[in-house]
C-alpha atoms as a PDB file:
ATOM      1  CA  UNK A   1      20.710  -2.962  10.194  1.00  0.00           C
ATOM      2  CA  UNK A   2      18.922   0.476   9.395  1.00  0.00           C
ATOM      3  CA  UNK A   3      15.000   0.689   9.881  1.00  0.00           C
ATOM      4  CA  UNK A   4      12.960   1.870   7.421  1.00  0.00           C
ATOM      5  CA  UNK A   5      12.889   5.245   8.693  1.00  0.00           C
ATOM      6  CA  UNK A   6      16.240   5.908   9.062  1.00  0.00           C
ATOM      7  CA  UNK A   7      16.523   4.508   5.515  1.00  0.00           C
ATOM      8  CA  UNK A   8      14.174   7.090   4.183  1.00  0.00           C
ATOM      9  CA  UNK A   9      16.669   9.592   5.782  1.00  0.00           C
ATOM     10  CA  UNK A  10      19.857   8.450   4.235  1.00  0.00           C
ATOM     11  CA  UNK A  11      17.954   8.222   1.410  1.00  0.00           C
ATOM     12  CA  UNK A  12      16.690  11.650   1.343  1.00  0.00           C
ATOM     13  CA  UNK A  13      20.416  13.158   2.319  1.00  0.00           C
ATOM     14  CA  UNK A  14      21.275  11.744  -0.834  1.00  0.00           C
ATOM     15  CA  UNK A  15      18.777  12.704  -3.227  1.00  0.00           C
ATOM     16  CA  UNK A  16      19.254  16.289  -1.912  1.00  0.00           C
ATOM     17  CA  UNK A  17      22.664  15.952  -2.136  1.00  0.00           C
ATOM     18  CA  UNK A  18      21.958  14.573  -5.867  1.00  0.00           C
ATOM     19  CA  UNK A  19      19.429  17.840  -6.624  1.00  0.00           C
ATOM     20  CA  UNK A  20      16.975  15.407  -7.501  1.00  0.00           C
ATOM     21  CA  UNK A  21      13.786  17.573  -6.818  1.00  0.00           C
ATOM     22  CA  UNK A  22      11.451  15.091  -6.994  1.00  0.00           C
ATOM     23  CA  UNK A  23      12.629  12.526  -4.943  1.00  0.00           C
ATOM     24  CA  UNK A  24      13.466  14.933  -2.317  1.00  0.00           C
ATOM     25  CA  UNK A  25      10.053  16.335  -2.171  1.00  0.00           C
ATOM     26  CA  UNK A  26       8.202  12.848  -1.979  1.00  0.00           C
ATOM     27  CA  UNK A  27      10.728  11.827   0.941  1.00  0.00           C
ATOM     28  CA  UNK A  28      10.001  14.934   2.605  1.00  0.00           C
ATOM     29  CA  UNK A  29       6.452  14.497   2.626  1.00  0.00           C
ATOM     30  CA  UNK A  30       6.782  10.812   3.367  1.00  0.00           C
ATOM     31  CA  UNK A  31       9.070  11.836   6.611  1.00  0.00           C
ATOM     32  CA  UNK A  32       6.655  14.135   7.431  1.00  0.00           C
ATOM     33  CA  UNK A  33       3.717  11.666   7.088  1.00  0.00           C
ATOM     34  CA  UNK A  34       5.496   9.512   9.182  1.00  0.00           C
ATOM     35  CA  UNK A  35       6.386  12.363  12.049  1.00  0.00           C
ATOM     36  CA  UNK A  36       3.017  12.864  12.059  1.00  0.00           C
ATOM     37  CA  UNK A  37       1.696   9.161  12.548  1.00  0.00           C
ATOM     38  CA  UNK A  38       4.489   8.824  15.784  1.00  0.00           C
ATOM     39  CA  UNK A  39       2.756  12.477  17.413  1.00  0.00           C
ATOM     40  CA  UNK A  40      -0.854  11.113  16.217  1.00  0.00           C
ATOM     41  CA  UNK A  41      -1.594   9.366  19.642  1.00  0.00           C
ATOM     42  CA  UNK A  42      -1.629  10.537  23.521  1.00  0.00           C
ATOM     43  CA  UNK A  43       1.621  10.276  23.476  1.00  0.00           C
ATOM     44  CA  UNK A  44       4.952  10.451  21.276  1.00  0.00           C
ATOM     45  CA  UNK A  45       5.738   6.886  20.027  1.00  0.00           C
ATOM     46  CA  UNK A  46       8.268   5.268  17.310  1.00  0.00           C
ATOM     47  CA  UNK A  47       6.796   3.413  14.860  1.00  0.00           C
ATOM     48  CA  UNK A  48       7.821   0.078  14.041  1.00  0.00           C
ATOM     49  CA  UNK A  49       9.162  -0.938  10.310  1.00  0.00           C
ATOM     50  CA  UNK A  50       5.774  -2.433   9.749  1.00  0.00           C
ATOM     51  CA  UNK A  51       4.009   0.978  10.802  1.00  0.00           C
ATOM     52  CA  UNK A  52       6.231   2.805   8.459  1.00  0.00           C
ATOM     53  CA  UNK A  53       5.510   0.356   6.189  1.00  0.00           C
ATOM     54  CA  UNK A  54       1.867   1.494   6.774  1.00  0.00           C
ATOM     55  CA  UNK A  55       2.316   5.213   6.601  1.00  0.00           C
ATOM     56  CA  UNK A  56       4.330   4.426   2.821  1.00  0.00           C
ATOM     57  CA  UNK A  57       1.364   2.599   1.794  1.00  0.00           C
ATOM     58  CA  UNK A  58      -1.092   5.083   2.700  1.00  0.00           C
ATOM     59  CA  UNK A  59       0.804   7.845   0.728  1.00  0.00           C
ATOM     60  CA  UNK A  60       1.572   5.328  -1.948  1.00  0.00           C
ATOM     61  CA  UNK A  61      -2.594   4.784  -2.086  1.00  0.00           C
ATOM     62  CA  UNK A  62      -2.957   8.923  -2.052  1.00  0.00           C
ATOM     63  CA  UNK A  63      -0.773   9.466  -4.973  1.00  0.00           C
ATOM     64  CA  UNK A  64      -1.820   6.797  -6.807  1.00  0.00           C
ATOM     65  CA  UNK A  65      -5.656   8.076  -6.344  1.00  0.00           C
ATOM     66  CA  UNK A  66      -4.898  11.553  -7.395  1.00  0.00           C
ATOM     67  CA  UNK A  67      -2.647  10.011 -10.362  1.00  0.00           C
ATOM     68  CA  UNK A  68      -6.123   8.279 -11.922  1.00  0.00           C
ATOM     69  CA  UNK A  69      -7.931  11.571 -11.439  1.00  0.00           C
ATOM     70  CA  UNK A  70      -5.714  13.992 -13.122  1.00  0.00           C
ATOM     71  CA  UNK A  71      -5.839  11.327 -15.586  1.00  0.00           C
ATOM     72  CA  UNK A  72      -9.506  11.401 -15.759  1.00  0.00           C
ATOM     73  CA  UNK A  73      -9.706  15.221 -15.824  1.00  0.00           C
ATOM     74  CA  UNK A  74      -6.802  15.656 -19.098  1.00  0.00           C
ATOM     75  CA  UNK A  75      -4.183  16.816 -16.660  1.00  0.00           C
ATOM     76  CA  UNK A  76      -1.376  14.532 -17.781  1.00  0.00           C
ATOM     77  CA  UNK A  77       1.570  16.796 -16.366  1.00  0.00           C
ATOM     78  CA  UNK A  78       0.093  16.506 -12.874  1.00  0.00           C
ATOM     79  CA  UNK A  79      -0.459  12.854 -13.546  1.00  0.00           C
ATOM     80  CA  UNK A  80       2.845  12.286 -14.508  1.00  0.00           C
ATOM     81  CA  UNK A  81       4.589  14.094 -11.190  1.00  0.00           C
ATOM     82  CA  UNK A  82       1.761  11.694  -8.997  1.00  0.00           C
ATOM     83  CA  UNK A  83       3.214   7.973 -10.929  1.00  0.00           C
ATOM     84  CA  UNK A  84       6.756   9.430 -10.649  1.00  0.00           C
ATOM     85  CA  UNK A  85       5.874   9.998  -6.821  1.00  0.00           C
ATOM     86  CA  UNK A  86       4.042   6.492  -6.799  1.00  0.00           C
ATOM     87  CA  UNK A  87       7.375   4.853  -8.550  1.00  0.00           C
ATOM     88  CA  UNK A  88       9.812   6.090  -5.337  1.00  0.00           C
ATOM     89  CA  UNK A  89       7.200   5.111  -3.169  1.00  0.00           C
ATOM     90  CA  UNK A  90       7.359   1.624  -4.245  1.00  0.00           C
ATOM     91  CA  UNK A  91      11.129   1.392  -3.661  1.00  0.00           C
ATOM     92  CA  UNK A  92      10.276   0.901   0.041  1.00  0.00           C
ATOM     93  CA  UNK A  93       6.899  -1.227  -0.027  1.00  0.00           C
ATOM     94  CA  UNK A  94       7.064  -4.968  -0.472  1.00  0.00           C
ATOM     95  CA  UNK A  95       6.235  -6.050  -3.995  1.00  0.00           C
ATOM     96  CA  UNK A  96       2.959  -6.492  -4.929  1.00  0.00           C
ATOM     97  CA  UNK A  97       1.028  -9.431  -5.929  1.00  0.00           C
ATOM     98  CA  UNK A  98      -0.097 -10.154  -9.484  1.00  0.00           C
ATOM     99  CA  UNK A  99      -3.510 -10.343 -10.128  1.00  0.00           C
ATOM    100  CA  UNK A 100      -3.654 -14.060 -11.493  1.00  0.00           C
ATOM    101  CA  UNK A 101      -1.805 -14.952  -7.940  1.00  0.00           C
ATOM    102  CA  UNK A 102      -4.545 -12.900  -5.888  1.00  0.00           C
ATOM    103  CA  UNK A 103      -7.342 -14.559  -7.555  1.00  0.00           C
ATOM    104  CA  UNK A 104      -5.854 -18.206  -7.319  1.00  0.00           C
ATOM    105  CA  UNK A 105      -5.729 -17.155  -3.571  1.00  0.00           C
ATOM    106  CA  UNK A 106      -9.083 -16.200  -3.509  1.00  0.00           C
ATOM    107  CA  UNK A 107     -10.543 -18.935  -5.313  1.00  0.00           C
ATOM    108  CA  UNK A 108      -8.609 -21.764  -3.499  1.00  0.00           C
ATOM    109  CA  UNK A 109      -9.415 -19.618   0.262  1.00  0.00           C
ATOM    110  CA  UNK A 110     -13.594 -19.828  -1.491  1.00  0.00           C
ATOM    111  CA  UNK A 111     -13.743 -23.132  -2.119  1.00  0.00           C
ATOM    112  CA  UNK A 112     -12.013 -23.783   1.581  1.00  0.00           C
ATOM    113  CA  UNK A 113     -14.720 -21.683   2.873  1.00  0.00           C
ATOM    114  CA  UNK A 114     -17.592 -23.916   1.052  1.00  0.00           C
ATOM    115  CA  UNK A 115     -16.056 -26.932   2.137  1.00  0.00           C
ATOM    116  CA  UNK A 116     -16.428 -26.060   5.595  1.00  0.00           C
ATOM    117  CA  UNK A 117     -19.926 -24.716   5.284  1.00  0.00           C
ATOM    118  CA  UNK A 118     -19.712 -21.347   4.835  1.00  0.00           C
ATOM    119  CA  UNK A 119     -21.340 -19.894   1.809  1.00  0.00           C
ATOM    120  CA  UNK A 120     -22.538 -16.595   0.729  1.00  0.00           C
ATOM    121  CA  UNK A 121     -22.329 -13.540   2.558  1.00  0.00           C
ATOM    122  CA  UNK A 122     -21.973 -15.074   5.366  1.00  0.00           C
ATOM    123  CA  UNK A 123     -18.099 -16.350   4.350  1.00  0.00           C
ATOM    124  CA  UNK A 124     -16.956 -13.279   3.210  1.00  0.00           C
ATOM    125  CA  UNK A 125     -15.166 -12.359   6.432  1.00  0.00           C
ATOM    126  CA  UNK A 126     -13.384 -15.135   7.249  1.00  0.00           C
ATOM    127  CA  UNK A 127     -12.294 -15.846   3.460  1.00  0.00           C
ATOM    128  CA  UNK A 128     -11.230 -11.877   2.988  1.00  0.00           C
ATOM    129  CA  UNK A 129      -8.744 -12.978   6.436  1.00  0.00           C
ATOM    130  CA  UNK A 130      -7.478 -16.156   4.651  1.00  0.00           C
ATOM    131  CA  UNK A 131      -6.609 -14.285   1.801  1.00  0.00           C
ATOM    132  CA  UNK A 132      -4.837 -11.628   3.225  1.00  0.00           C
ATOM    133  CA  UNK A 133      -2.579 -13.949   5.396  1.00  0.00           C
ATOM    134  CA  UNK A 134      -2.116 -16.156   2.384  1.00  0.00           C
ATOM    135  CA  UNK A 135      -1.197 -12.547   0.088  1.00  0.00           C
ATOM    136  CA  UNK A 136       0.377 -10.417   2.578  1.00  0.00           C
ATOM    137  CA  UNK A 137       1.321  -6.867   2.510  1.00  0.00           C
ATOM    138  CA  UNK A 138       1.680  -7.124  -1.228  1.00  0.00           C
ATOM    139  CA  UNK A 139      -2.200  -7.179  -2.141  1.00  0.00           C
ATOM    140  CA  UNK A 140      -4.359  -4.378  -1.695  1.00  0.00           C
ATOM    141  CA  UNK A 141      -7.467  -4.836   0.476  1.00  0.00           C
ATOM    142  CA  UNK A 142      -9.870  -3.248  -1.851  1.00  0.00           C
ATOM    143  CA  UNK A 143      -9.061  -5.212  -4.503  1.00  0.00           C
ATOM    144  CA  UNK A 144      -9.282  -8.726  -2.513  1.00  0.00           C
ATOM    145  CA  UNK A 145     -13.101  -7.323  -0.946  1.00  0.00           C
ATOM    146  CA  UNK A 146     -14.084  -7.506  -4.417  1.00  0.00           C
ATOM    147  CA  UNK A 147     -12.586 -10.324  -5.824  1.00  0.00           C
ATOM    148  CA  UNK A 148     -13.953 -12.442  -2.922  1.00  0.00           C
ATOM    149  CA  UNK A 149     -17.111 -10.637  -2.907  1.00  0.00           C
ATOM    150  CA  UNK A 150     -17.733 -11.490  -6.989  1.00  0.00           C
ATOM    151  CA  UNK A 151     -16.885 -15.415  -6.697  1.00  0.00           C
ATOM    152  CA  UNK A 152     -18.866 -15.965  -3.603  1.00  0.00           C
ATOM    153  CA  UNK A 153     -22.215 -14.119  -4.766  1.00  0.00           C
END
């Protein structure tokens, strides 16, 4: 059993060995992002699978960011380079939750919430929780903030 990391190498060795340039450049980086996290602290660490898993999401959220803004701006060459980036990214992230799901979550985790009292502001912590145990690492945090913040105001 490989971990994530060492999957991301194997996986790099052959892209390179492939001359695919842009797979080998986003692994690179990724590797890098993750070499990075393991120095970050007082001291040298490895990072778990679910750290990595971290560190892929982060870049994942980067290149997906600058992807919308070189959209924005006209700049559909540099947008296209970001979502092909964003697509090999994926490969290693768990899959991500629909929208339709998330908001069943939410609305089922709300009406939980009201049924044991807590309404208003004053749920929104412990409902955002619910609803990221119930979603997992699949849902992204921003977009579960919101969703619970528009059906309990």
């Amino acid at each position: 059993m490989t971990t994530l990391k060492e999957q991301l190498k194997l996986d790099l060795t052959t892209s390179m060995k492939a001359r695919n340039e842009i797979e080998t450049s986003t692994l690179r980086m990724t590797l890098a992002a993750v070499m990075n996290a393991e120095v970050a602290g007082d001291s040298a660490i490895e990072l778990t699978d679910a750290q990595v898993q971290d560190v892929l999401r982060l870049e994942a959220k980067k290149r997906s960011e600058a992807a919308d803004i070189y959209m924005q701006a006209g700049r559909t060459d540099s947008e296209a380079a970001e979502r092909a980036e964003l697509t090999i990214l994926q490969r290693y992230l768990p899959a991500v939750i629909s929208d339709t799901e998330l908001e069943l979550i939410v609305t089922q985790e709300v009406e939980i919430a009201s049924a044991q009292g807590l309404t208003g502001p004053k749920a929104m912590g412990s409902v955002v929780k619910a609803v990221r145990a119930r979603a997992g690492a699949g849902a992204d945090g921003a977009k579960i903030a919101e969703l619970v913040k528009a059906k309990i105001s």
